[in-house]
C-alpha atoms as a PDB file:
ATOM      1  CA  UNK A   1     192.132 -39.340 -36.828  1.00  0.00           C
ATOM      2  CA  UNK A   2     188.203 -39.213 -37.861  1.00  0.00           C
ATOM      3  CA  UNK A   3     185.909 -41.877 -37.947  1.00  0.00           C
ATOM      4  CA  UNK A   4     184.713 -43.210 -40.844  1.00  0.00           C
ATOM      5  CA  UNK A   5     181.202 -42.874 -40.854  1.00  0.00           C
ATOM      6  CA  UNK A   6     178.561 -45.635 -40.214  1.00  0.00           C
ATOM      7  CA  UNK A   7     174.910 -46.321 -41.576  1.00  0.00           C
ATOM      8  CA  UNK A   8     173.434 -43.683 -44.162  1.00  0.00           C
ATOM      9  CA  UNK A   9     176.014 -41.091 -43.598  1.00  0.00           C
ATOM     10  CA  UNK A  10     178.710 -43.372 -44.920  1.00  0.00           C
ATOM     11  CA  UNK A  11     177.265 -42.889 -48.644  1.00  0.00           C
ATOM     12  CA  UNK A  12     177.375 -38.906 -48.167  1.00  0.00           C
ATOM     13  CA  UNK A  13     180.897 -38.216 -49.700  1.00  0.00           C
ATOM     14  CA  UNK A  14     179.777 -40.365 -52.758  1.00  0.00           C
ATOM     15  CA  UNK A  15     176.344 -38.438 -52.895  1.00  0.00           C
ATOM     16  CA  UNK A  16     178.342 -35.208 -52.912  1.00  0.00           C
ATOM     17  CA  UNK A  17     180.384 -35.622 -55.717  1.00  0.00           C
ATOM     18  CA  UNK A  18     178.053 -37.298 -57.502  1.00  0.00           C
ATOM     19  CA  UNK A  19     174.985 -35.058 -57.234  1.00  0.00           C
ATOM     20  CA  UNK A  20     177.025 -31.926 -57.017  1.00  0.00           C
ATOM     21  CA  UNK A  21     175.237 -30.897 -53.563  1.00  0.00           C
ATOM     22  CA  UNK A  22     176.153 -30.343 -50.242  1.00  0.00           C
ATOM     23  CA  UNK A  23     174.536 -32.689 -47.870  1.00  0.00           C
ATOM     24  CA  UNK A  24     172.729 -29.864 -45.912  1.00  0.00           C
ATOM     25  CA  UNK A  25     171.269 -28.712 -49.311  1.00  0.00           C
ATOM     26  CA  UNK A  26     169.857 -32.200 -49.847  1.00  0.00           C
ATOM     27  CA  UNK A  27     168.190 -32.321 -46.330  1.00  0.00           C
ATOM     28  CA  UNK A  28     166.893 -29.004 -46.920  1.00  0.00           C
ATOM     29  CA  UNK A  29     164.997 -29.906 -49.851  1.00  0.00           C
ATOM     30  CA  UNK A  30     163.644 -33.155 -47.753  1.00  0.00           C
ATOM     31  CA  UNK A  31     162.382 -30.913 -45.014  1.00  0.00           C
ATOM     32  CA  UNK A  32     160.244 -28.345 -47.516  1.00  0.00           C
ATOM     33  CA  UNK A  33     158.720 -31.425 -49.089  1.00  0.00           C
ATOM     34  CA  UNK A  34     154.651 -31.323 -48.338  1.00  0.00           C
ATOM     35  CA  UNK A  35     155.718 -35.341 -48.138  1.00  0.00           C
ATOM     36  CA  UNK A  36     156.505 -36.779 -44.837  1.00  0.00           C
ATOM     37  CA  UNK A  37     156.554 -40.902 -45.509  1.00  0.00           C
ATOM     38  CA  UNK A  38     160.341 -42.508 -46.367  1.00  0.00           C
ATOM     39  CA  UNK A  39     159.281 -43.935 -49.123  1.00  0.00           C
ATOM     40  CA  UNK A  40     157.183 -41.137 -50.341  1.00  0.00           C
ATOM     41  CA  UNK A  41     160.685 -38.873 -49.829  1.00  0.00           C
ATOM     42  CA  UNK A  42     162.473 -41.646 -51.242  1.00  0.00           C
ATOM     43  CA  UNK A  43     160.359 -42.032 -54.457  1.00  0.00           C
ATOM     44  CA  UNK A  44     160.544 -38.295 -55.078  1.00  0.00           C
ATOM     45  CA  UNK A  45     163.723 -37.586 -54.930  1.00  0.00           C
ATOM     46  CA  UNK A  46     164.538 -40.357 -57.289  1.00  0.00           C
ATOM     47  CA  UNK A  47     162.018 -38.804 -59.912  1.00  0.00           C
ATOM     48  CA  UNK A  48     162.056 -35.491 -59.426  1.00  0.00           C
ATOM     49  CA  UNK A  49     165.881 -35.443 -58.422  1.00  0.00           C
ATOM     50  CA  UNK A  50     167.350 -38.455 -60.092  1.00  0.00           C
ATOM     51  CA  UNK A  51     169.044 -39.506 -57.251  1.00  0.00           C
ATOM     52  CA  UNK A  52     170.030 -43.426 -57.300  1.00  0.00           C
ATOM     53  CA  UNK A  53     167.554 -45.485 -54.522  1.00  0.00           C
ATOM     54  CA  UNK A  54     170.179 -46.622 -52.107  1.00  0.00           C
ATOM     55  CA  UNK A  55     171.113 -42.191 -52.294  1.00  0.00           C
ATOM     56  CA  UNK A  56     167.725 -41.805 -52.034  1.00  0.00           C
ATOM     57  CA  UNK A  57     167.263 -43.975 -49.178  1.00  0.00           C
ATOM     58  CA  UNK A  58     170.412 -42.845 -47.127  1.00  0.00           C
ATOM     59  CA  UNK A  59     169.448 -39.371 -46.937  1.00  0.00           C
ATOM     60  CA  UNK A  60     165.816 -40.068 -46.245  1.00  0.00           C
ATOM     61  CA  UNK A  61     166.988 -42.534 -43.684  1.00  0.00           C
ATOM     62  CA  UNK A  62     169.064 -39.844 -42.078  1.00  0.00           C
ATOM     63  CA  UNK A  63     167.245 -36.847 -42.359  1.00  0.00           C
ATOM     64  CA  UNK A  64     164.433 -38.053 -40.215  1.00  0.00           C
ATOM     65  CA  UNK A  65     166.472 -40.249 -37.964  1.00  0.00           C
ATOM     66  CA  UNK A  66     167.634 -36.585 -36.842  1.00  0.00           C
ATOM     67  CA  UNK A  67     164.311 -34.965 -36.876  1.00  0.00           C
ATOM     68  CA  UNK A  68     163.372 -37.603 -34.220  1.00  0.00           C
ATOM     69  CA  UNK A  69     165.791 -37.263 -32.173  1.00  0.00           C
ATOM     70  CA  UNK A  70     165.296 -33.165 -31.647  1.00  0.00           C
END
């Protein structure tokens, strides 16, 4: 039995099938970006993207959660 996942990477199925991405694709594209702020990320991939803000947000959220942590 898997967990079901918790925080930001709960909305990462839905993000997948809506956006038509792979997760690690979407990360990727955070980590290029010259922008480093969440809300800078967040803003951008909304406009240049079209991902939905609480999307947006999640994989923002998550993305740098894990760059801390390494």
């Amino acid at each position: 039995m898997t967990a079901t996942p918790k925080g930001p990477a709960s909305y990462f199925p839905s993000i997948e099938k809506k956006y038509g991405r792979p997760i690690t694709e979407w990360k990727d594209l955070i980590r290029s970006s010259p922008l480093t702020k969440h809300m800078e990320l967040v803003t951008w991939l909304k406009a240049e993207h079209g991902l939905g803000h609480g999307h947006a947000n999640a994989l923002v959220a998550h993305t740098l959660a894990e760059d801390t942590v390494k």
